[in-house]
C-alpha atoms as a PDB file:
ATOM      1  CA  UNK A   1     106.299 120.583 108.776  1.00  0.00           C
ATOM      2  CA  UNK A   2     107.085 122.020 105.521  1.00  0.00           C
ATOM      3  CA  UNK A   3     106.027 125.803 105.305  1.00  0.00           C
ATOM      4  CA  UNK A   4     104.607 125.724 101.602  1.00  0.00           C
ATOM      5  CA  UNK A   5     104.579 129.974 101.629  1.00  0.00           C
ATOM      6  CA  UNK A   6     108.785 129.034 100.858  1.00  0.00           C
ATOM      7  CA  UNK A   7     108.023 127.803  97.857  1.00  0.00           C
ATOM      8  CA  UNK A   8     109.032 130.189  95.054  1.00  0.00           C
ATOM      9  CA  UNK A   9     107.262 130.345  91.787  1.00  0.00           C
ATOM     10  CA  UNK A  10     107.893 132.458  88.951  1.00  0.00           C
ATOM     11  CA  UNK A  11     106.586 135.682  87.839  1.00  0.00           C
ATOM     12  CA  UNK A  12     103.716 133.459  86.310  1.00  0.00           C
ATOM     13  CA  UNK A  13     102.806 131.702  89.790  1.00  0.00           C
ATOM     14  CA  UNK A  14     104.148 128.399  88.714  1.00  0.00           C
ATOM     15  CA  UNK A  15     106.961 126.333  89.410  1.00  0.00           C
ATOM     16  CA  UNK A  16     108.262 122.961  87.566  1.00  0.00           C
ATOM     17  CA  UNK A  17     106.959 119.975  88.571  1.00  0.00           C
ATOM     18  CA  UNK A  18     109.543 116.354  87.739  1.00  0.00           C
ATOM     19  CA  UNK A  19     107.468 113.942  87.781  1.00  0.00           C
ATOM     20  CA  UNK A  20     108.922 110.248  88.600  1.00  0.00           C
ATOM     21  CA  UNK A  21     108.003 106.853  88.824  1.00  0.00           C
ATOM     22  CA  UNK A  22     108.698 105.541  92.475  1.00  0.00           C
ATOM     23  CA  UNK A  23     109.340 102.296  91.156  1.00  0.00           C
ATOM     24  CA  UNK A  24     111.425 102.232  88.074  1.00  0.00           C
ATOM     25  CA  UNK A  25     112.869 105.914  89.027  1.00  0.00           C
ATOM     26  CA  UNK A  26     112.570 106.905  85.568  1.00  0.00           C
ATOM     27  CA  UNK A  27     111.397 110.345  84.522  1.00  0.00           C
ATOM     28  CA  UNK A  28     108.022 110.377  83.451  1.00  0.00           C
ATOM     29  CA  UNK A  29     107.297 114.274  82.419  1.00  0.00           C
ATOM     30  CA  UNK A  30     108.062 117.771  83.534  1.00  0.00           C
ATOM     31  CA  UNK A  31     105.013 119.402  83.922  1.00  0.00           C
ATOM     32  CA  UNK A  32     103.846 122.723  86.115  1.00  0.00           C
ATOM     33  CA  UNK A  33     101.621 123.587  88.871  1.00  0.00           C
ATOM     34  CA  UNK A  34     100.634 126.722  90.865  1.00  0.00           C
ATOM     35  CA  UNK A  35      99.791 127.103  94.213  1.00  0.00           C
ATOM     36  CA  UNK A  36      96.259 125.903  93.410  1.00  0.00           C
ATOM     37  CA  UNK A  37      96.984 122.738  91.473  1.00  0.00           C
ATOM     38  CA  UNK A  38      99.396 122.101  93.950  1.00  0.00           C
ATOM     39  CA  UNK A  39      96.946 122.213  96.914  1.00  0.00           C
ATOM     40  CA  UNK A  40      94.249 120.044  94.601  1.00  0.00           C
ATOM     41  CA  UNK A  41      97.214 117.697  94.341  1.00  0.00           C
ATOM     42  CA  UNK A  42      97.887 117.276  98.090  1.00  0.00           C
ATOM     43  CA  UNK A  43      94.042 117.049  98.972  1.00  0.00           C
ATOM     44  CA  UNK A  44      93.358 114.435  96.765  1.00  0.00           C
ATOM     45  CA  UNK A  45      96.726 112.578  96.401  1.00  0.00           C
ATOM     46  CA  UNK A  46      96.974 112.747  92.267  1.00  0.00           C
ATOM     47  CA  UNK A  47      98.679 115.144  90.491  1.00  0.00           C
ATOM     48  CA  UNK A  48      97.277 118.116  89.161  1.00  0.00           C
ATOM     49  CA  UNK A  49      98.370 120.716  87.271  1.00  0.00           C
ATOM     50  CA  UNK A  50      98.984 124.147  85.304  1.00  0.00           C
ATOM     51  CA  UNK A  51      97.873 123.442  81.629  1.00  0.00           C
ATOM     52  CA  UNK A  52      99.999 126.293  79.933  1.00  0.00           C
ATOM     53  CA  UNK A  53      98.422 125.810  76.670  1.00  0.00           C
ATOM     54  CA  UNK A  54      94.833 125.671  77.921  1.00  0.00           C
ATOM     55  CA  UNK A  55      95.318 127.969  80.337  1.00  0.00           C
ATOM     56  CA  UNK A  56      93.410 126.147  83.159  1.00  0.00           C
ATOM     57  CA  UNK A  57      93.917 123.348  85.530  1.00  0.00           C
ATOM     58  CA  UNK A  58      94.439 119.694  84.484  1.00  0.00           C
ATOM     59  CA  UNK A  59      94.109 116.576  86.325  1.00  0.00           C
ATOM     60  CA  UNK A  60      96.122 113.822  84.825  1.00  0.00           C
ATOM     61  CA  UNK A  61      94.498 111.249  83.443  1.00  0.00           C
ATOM     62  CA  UNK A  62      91.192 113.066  83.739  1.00  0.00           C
ATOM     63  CA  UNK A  63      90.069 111.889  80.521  1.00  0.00           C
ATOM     64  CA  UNK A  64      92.987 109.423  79.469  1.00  0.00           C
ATOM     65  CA  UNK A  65      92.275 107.155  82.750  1.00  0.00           C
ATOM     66  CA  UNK A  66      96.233 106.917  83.229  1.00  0.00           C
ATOM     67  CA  UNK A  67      96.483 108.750  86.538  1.00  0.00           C
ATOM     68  CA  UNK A  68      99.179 108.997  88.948  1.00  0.00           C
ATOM     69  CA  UNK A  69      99.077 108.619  92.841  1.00  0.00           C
ATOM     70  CA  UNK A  70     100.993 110.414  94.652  1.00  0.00           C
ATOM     71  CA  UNK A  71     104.234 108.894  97.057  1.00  0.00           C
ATOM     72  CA  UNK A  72     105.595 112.199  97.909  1.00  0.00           C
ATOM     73  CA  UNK A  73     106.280 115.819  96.680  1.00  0.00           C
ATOM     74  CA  UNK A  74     109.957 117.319  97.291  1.00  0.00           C
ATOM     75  CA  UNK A  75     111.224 121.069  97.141  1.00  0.00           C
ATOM     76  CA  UNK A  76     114.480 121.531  95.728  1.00  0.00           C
ATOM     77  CA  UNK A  77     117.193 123.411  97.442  1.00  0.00           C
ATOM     78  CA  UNK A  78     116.358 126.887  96.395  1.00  0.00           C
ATOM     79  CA  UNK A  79     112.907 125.866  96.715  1.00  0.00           C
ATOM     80  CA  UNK A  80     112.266 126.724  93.342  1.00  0.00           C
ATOM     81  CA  UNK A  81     111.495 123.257  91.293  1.00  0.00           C
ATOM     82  CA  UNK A  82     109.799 120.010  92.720  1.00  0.00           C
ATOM     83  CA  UNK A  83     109.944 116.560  92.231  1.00  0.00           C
ATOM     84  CA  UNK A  84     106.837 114.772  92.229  1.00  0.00           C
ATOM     85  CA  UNK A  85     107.228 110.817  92.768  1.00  0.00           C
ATOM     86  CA  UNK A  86     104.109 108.946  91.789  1.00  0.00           C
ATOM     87  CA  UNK A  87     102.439 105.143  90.858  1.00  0.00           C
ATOM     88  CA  UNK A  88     101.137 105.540  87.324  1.00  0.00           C
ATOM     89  CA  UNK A  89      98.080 103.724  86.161  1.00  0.00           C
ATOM     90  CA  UNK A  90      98.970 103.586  82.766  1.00  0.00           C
ATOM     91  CA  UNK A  91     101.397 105.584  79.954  1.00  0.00           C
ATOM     92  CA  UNK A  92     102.239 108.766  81.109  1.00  0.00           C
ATOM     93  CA  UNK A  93     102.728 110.868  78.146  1.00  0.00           C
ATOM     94  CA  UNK A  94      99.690 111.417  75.428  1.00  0.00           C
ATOM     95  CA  UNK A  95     101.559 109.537  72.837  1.00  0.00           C
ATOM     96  CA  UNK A  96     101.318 106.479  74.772  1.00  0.00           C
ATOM     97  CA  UNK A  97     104.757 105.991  75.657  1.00  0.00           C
ATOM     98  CA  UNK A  98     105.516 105.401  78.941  1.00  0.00           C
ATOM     99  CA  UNK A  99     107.337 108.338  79.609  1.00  0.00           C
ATOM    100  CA  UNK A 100     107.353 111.886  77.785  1.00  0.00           C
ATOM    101  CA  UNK A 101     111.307 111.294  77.482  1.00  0.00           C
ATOM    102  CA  UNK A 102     111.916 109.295  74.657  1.00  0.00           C
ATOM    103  CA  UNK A 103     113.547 111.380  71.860  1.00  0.00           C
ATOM    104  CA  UNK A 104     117.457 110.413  71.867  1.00  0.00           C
ATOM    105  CA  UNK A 105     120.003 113.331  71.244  1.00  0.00           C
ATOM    106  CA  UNK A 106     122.993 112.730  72.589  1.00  0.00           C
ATOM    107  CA  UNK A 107     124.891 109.558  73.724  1.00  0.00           C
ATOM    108  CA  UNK A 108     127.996 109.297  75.539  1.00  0.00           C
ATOM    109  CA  UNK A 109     130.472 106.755  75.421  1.00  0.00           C
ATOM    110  CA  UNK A 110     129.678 105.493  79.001  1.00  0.00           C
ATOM    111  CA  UNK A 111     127.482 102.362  79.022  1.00  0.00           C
ATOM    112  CA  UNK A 112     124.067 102.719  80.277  1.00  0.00           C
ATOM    113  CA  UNK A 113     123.824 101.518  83.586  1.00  0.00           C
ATOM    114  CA  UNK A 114     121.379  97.861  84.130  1.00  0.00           C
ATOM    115  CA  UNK A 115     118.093  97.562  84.639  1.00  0.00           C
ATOM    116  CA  UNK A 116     115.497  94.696  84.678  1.00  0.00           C
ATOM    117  CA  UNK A 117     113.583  96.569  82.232  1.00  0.00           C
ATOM    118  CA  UNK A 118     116.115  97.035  80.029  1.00  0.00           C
ATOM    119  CA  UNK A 119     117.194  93.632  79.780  1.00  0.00           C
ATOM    120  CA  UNK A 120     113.405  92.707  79.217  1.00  0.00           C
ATOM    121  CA  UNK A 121     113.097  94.608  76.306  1.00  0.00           C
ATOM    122  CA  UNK A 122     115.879  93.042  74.896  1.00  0.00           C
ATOM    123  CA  UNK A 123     114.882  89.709  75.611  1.00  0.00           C
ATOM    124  CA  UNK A 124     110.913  90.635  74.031  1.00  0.00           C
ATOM    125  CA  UNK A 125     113.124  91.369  70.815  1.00  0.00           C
ATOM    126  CA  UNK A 126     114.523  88.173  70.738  1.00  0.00           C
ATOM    127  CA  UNK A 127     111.111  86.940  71.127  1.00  0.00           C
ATOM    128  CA  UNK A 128     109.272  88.570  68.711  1.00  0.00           C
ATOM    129  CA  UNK A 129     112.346  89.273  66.193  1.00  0.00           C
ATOM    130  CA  UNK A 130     114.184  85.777  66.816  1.00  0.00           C
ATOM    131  CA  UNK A 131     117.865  86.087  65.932  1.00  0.00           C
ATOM    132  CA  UNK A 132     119.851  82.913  64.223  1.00  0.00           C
ATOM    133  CA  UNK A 133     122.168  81.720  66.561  1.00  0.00           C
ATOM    134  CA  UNK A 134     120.339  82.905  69.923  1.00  0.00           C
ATOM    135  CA  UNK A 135     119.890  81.398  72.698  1.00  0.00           C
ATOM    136  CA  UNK A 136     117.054  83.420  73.771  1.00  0.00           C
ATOM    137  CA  UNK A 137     115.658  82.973  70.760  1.00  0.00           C
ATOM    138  CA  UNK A 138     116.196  79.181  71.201  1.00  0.00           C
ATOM    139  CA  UNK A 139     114.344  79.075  74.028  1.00  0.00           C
ATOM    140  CA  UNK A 140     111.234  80.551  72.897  1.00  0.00           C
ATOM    141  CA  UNK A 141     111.463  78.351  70.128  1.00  0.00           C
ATOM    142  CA  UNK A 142     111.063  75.459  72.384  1.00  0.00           C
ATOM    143  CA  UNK A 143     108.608  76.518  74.238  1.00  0.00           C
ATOM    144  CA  UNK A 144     107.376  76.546  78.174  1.00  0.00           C
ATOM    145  CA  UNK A 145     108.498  73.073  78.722  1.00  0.00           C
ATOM    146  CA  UNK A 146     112.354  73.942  77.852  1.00  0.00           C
ATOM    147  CA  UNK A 147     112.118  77.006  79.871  1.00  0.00           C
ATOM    148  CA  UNK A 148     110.864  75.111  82.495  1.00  0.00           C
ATOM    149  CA  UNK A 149     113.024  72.746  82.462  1.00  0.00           C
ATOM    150  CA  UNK A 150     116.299  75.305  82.275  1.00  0.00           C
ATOM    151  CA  UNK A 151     114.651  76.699  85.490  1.00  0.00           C
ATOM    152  CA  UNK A 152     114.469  73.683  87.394  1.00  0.00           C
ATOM    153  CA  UNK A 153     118.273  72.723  86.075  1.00  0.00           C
ATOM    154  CA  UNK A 154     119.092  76.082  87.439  1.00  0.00           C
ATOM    155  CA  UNK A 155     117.019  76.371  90.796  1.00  0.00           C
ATOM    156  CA  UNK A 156     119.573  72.575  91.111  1.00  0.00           C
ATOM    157  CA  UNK A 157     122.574  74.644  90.428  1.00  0.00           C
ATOM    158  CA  UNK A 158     121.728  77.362  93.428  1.00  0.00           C
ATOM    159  CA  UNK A 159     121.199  75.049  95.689  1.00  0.00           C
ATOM    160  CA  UNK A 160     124.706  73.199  94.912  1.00  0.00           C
ATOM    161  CA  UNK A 161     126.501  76.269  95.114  1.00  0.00           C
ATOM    162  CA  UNK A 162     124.368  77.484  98.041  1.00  0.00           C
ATOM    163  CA  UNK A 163     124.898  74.813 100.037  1.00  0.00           C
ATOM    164  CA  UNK A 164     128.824  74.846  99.658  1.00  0.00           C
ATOM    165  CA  UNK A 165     128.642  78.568 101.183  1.00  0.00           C
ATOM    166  CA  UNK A 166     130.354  79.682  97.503  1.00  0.00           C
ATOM    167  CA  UNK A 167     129.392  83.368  97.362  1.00  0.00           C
ATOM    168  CA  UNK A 168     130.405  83.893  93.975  1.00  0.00           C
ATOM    169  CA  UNK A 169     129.160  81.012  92.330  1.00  0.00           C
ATOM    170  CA  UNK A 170     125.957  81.227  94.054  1.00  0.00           C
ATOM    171  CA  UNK A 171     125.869  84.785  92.930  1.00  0.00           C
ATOM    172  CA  UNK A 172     126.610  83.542  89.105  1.00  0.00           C
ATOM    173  CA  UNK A 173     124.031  80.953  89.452  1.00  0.00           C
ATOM    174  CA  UNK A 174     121.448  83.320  90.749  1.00  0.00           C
ATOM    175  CA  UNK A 175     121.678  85.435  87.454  1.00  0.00           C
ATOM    176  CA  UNK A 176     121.594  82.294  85.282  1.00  0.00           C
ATOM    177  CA  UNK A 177     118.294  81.564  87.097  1.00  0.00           C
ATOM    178  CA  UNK A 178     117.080  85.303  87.287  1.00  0.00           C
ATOM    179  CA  UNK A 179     117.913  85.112  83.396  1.00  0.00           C
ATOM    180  CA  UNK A 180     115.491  82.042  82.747  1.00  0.00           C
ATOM    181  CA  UNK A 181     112.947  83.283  85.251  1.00  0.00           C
ATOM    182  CA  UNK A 182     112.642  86.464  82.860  1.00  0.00           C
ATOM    183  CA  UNK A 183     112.670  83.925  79.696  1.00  0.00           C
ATOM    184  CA  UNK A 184     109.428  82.659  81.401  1.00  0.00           C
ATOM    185  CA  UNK A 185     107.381  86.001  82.159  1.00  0.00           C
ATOM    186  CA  UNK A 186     107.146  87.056  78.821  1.00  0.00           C
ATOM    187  CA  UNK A 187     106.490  83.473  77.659  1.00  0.00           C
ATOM    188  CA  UNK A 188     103.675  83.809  80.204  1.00  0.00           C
ATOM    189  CA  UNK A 189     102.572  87.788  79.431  1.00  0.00           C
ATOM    190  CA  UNK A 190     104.225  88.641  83.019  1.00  0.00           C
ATOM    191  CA  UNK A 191     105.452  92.111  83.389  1.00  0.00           C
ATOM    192  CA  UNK A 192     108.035  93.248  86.218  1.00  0.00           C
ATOM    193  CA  UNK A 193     104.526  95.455  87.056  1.00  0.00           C
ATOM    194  CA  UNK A 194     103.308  92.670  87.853  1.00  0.00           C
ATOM    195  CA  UNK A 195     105.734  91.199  89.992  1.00  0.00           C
ATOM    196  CA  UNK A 196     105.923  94.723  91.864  1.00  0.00           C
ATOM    197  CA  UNK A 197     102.144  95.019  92.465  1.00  0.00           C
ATOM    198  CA  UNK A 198     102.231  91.504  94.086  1.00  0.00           C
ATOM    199  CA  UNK A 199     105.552  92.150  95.672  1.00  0.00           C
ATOM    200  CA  UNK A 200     104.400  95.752  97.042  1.00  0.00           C
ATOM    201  CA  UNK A 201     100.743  93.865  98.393  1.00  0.00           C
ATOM    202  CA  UNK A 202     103.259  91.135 100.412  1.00  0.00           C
ATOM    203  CA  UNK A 203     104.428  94.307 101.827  1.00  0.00           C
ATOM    204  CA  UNK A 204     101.583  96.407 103.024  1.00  0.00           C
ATOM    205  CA  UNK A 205     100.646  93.122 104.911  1.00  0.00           C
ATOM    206  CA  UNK A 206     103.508  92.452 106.701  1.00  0.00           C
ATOM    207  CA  UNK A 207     103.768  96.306 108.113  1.00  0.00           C
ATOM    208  CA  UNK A 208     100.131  95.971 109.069  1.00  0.00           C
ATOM    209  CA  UNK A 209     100.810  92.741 110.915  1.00  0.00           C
ATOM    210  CA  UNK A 210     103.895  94.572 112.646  1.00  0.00           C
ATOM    211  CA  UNK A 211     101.789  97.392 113.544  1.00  0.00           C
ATOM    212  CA  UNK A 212      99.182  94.568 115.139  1.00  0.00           C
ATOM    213  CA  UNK A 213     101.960  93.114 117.272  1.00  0.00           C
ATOM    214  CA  UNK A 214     103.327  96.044 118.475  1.00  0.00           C
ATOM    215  CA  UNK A 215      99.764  97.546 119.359  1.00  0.00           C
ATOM    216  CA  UNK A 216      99.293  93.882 121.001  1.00  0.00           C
END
């Protein structure tokens, strides 16, 4: 057990509070708390914090309805800073964005690593902004009926390269498929939320039903 008297706040009683989403990872907003909003946060599983401007405690989401539920709180190693990993209902910063972190500075000449979300934005611009030339763009063009259609073409090519054991190909067919599959949630209005709520649900079931079994 965690003794919370180890945490160290500064000589205003707060300490710095990362906030993170525990799905994406990304960094939502670095806020504060003292050792009251911090307890409020614990009891009731929602952060809750130092407002430095109002001077007085602030749930988020409050008034804004986009709250965040608490995963899990960690100390740093000097016990000074924590990270606070959440699920958001909703934008996290007041602008609307979905993190407070969206002002570019500086970038380097490494390549941003992948992400789904990434490469769904960039597909949603070839949607909304088609691009001569694009296959993306092509396919919503079409419509559902060609996407569904590329899908079933490449659920066929999986299973070929599936079924002669070919790791690689199977692996490049996969992406092809992934690829279309993504083509197809925003021609239906499906986010990767979505897939994660339904995905995370599948989840809480089966580790209830193995908690059954081995009370059984």
């Amino acid at each position: 057990m965690f003794d919370m008297s180890a945490l160290k706040f500064d000589d205003r009683g707060l300490i710095p509070a990362i906030v993170v989403d525990t799905e994406t990872k990304q960094v939502l907003t670095l806020a504060y708390m003292n050792a009251e909003s911090l307890r409020i946060s614990m009891a009731e599983g929602r952060t809750c914090f130092w407002s430095r401007s109002r001077q007085e405690l602030w749930r988020k989401g409050e008034t804004s309805g986009n709250v965040q539920h608490i995963v899990s709180i960690t100390a740093d190693c000097d016990r000074d800073a924590l990270v606070v990993e959440v699920r958001k209902e909703g934008p996290a910063c007041h602008t609307g964005a979905e993190s407070c972190f969206f002002e570019p500075v500086y970038t380097g000449a490494e390549p941003p690593a992948f992400s789904y979300e990434a490469l769904l934005e960039m597909l949603r611009a070839r949607k909304e902004n088609p691009v001569e030339g694009s296959y993306t763009s092509y396919l919503f063009e079409k419509g559902t009926d060609k996407i569904l259609k590329k899908i079933g073409e490449e659920s066929t090519e999986v299973i070929i390269a599936a079924k002669d054991r070919d790791v690689p190909n199977t692996v490049y067919e996969l992406c092809d498929l992934m690829y279309h599959a993504m083509v197809l949630m925003l021609d239906m209005g499906i986010s990767l939320d979505d897939l994660r709520r339904e995905m995370a649900s599948r989840h809480v079931i089966d580790h209830k039903v193995k908690q059954e079994k081995m009370v059984k």
